[in-house]
N, C-alpha and C. Protein backbone atom coordinates (compact mmCIF):
# COMPACT_ATOMS: atom_id res chain seq x y z
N UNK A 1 -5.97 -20.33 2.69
CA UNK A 1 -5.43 -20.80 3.94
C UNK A 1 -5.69 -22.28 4.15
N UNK A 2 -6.51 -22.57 3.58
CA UNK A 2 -6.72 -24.50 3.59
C UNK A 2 -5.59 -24.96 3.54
N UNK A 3 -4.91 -25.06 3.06
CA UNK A 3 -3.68 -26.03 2.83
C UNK A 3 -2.81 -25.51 4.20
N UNK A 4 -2.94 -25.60 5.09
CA UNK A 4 -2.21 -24.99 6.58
C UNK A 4 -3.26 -25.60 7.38
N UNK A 5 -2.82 -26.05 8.62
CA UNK A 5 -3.89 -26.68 9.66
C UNK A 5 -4.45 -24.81 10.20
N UNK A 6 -5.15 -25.02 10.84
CA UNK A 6 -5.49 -23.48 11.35
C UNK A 6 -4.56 -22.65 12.31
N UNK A 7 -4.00 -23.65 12.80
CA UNK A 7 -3.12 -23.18 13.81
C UNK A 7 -2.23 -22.87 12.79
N UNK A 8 -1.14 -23.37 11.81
CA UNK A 8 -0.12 -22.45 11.05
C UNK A 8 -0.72 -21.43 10.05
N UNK A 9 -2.28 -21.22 10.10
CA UNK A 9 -2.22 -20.31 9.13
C UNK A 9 -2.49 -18.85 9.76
N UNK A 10 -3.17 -19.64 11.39
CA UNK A 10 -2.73 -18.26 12.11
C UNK A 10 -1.09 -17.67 12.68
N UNK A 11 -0.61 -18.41 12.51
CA UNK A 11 0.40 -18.04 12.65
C UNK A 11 1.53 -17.61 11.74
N UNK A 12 0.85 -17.69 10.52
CA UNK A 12 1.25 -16.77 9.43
C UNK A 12 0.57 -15.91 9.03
N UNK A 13 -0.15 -15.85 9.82
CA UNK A 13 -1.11 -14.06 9.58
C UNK A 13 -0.49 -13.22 10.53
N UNK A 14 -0.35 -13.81 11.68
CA UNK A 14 0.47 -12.92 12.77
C UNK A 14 2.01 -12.62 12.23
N UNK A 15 2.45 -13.47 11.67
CA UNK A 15 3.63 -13.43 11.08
C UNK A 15 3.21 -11.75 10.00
N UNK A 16 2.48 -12.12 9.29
CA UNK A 16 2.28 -10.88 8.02
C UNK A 16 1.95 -9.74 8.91
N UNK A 17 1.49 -9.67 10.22
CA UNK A 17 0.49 -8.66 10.71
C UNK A 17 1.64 -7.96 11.18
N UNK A 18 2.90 -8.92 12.00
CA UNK A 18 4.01 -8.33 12.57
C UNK A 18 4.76 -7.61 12.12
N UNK A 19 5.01 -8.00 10.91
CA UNK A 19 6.02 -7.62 10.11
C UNK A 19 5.49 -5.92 9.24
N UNK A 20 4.48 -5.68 9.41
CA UNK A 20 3.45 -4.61 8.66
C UNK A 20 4.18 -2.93 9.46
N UNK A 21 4.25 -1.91 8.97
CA UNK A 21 4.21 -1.26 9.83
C UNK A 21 2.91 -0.38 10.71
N UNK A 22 3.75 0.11 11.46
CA UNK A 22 2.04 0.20 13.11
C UNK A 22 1.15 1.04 12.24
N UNK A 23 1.59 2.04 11.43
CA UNK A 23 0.04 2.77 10.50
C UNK A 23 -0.67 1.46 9.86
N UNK A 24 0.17 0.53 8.95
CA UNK A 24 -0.99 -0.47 8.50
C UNK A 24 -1.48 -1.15 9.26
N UNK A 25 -0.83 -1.45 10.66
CA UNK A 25 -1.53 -2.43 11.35
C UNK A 25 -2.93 -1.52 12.15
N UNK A 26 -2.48 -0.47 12.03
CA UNK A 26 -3.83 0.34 13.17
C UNK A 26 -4.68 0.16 12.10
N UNK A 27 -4.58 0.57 10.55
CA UNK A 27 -5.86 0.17 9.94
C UNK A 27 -6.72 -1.49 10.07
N UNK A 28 -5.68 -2.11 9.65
CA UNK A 28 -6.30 -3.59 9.71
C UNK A 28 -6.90 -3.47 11.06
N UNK A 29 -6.47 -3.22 12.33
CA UNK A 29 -7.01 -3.42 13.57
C UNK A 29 -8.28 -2.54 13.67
N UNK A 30 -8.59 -1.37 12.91
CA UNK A 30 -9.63 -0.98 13.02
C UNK A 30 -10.99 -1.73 12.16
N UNK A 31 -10.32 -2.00 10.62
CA UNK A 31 -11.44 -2.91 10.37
C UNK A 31 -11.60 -4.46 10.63
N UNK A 32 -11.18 -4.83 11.88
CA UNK A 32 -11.28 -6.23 12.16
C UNK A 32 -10.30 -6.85 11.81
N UNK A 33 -9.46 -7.46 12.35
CA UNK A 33 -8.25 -8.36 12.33
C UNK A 33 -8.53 -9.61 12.15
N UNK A 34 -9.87 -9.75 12.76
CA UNK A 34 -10.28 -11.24 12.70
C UNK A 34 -10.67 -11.68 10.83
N UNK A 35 -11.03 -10.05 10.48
CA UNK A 35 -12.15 -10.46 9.23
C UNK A 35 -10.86 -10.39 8.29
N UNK A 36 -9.64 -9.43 8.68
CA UNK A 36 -9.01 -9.77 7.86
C UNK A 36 -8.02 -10.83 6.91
N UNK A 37 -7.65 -11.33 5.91
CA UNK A 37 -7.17 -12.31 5.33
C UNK A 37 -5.86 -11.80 4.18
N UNK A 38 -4.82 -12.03 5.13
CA UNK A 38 -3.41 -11.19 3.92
C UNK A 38 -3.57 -12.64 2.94
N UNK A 39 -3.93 -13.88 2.92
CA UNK A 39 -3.72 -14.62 1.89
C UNK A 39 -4.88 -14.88 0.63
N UNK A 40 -6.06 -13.70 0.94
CA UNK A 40 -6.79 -13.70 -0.36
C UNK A 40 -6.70 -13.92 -1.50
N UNK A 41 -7.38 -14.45 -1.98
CA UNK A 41 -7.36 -14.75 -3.69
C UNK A 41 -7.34 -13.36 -4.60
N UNK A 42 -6.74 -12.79 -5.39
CA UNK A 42 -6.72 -11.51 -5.89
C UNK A 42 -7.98 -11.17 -6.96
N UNK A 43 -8.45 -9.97 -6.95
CA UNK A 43 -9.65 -9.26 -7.58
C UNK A 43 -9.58 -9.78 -9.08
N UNK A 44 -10.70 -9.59 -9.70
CA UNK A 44 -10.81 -9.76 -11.16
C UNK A 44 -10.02 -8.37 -11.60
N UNK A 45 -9.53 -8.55 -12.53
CA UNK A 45 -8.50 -7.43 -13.11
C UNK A 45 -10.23 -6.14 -13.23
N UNK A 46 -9.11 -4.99 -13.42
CA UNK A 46 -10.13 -4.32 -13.70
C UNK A 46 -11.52 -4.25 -15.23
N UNK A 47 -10.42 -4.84 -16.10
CA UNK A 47 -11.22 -4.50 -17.28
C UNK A 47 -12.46 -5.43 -17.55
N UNK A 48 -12.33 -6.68 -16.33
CA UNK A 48 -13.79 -7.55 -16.74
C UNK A 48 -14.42 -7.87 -14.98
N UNK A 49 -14.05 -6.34 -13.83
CA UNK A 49 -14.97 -6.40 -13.22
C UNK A 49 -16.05 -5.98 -13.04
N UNK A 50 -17.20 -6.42 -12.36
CA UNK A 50 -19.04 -5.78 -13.08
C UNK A 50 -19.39 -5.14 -11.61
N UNK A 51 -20.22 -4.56 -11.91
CA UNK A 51 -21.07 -3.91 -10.52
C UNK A 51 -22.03 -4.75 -10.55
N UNK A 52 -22.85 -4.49 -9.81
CA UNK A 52 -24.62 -5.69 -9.53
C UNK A 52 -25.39 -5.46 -10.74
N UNK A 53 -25.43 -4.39 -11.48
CA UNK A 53 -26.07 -4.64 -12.53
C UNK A 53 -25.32 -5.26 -14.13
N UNK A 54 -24.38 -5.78 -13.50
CA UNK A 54 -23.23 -6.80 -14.83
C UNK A 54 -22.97 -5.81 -15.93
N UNK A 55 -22.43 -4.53 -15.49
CA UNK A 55 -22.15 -3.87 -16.50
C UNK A 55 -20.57 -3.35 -15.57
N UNK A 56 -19.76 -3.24 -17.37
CA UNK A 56 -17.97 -3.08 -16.22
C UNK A 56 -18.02 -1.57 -16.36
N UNK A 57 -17.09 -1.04 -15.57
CA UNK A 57 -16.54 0.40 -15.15
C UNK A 57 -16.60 1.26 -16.45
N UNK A 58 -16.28 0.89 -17.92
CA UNK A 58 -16.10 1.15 -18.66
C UNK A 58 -17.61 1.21 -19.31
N UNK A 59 -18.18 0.24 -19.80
CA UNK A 59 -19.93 0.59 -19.90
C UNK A 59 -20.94 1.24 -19.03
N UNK A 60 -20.26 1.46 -17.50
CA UNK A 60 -20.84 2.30 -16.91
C UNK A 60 -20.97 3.92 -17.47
N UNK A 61 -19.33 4.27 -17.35
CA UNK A 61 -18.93 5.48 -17.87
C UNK A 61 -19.47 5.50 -19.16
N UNK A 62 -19.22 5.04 -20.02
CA UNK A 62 -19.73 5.43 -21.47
C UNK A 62 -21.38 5.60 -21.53
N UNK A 63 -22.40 4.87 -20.62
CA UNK A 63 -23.82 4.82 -20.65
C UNK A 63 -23.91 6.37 -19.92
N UNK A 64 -23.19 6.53 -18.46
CA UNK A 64 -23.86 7.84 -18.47
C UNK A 64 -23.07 9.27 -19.14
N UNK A 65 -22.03 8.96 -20.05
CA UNK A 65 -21.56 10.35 -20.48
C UNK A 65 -22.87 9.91 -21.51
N UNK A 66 -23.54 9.38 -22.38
CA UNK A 66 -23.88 9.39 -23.31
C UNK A 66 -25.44 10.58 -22.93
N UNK A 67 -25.29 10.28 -21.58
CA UNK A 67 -26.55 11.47 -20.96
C UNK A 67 -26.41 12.72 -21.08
N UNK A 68 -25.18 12.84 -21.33
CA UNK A 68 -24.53 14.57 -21.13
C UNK A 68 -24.69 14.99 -22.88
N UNK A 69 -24.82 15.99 -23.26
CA UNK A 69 -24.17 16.82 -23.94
C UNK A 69 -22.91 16.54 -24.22
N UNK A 70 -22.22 16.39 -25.07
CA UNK A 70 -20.57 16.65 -25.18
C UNK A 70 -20.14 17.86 -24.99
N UNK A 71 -20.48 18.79 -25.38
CA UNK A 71 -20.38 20.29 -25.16
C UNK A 71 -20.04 20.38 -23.77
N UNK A 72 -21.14 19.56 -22.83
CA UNK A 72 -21.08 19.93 -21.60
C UNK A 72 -20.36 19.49 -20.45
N UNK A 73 -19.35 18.44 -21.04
CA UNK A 73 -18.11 17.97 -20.01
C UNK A 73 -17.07 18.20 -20.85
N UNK A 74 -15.74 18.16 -19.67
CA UNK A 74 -14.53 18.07 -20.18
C UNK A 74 -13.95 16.83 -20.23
N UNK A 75 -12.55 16.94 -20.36
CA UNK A 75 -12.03 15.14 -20.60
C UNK A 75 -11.61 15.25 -18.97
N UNK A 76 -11.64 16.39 -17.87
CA UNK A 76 -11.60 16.23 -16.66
C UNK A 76 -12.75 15.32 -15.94
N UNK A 77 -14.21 16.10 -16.34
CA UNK A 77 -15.16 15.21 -15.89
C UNK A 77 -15.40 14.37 -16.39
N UNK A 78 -15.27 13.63 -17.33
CA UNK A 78 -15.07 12.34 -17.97
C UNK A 78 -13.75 11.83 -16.74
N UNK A 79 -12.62 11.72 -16.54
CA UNK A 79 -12.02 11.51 -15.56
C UNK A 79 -12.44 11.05 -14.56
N UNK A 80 -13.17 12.44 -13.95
CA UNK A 80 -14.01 11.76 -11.97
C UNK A 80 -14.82 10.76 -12.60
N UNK A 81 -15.89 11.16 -13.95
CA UNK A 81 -16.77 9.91 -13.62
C UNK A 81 -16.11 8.58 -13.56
N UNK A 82 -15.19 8.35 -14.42
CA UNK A 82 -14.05 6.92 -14.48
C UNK A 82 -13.96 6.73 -12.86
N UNK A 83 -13.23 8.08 -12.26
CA UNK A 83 -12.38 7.32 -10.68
C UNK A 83 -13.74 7.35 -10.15
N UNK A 84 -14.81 7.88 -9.96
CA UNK A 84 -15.84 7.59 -9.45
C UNK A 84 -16.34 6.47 -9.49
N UNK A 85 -16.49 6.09 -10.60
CA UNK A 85 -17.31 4.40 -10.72
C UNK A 85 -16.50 3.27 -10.66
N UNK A 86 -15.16 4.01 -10.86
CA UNK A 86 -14.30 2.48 -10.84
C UNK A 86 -13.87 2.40 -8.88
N UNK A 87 -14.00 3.77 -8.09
CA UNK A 87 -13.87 3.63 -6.68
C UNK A 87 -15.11 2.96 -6.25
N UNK A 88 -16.18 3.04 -6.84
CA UNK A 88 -17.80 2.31 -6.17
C UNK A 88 -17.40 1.08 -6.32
N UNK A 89 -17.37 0.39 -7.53
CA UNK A 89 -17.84 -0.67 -7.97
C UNK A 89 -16.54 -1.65 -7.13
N UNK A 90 -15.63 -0.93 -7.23
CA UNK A 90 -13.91 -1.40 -5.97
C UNK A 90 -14.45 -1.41 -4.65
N UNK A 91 -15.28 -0.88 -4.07
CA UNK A 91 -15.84 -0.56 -2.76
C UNK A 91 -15.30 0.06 -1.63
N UNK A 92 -14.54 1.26 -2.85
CA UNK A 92 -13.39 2.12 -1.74
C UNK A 92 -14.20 2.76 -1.00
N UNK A 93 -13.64 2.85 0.26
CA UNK A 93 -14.64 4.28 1.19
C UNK A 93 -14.43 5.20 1.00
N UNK A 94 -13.55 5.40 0.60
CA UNK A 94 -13.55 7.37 0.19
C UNK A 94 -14.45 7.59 -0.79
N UNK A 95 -14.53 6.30 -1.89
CA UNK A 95 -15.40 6.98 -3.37
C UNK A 95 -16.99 6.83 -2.50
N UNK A 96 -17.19 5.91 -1.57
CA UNK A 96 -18.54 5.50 -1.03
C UNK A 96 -18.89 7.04 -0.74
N UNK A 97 -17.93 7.68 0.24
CA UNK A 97 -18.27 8.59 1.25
C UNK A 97 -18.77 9.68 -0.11
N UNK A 98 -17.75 10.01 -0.73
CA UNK A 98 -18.25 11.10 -2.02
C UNK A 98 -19.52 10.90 -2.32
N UNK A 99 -19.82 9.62 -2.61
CA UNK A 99 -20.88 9.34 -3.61
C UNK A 99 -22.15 9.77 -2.56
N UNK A 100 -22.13 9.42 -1.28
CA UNK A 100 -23.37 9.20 -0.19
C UNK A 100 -23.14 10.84 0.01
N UNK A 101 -22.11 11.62 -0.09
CA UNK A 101 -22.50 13.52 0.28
C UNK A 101 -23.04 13.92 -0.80
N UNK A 102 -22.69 13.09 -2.08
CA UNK A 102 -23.26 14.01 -3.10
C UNK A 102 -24.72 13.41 -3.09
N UNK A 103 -25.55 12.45 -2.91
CA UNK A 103 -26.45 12.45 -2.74
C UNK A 103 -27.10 13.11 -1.38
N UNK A 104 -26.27 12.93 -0.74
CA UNK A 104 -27.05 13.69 0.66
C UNK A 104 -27.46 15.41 0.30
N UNK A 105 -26.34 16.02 -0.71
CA UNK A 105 -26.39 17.46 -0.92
C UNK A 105 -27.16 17.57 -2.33
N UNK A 106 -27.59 17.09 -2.79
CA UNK A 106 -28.30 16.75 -4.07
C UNK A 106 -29.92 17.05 -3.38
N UNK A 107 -30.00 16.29 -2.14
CA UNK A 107 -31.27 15.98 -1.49
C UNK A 107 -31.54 17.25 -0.81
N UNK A 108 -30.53 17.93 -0.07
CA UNK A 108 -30.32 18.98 0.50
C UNK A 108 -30.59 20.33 -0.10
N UNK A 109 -30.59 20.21 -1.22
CA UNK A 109 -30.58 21.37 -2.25
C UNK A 109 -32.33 21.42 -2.64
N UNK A 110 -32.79 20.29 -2.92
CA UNK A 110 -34.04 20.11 -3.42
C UNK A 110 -34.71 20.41 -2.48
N UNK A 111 -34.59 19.83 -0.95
CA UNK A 111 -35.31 20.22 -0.26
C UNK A 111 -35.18 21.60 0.05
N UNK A 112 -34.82 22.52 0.49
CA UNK A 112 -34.35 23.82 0.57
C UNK A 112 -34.55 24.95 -0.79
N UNK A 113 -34.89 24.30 -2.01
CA UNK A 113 -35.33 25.22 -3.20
C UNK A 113 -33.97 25.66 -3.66
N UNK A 114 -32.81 24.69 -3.79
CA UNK A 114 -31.36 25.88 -4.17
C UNK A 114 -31.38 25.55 -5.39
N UNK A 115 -30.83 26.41 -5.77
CA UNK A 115 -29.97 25.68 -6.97
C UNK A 115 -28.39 25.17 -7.00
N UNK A 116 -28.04 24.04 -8.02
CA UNK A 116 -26.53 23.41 -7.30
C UNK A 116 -25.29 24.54 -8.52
């Protein structure tokens, strides 16, 4: 947005915001309109983005199937773990929300004596 005085670059956000339809705009309006920015700089492609510990989606997945058994997954669960780590490390909320029940029910189980 630099290259716009502030005043035209709000007024090409309102421009983008208008033009949106009312389901996308109720989202943007729920997570902050202010915080939002339609003229962002775009993500590192997927294949060379890292999580905090500088390892990509792909060395994630391969470090923890290497924990499993082969016997003991399919090329399905090989799958979730992919959309799993590639939704974290993206910072989708749906993969967040999965990830925080399955620890919450992980915790839930232990405490309670279950088995999963």
């Amino acid at each position: 947005m630099s290259e716009f005085s502030q005043e035209e670059a709000e007024e090409r956000k309102r421009a983008v915001f208008e033009s949106m339809s009312p389901r996308r705009q109720k989202h943007i309006t729920k997570k902050g309109y202010e915080k939002w920015d339609p003229f962002q700089e775009p993500k590192d492609p997927i294949d060379i983005r890292k999580d905090k510990t500088k390892r990509t989606t792909q060395t994630l997945v391969r470090e923890f199937l290497q924990t499993r058994d082969a016997e003991e997954y399919s090329n399905e669960y090989g799958r979730g773990v992919f959309e799993l780590c590639l939704g974290i490390i993206n910072g989708d909320e749906r993969f967040r929300g999965m990830y925080e029940f399955s620890c919450w029910y992980g915790e839930l189980l232990k405490r309670e004596d279950a088995k999963s």
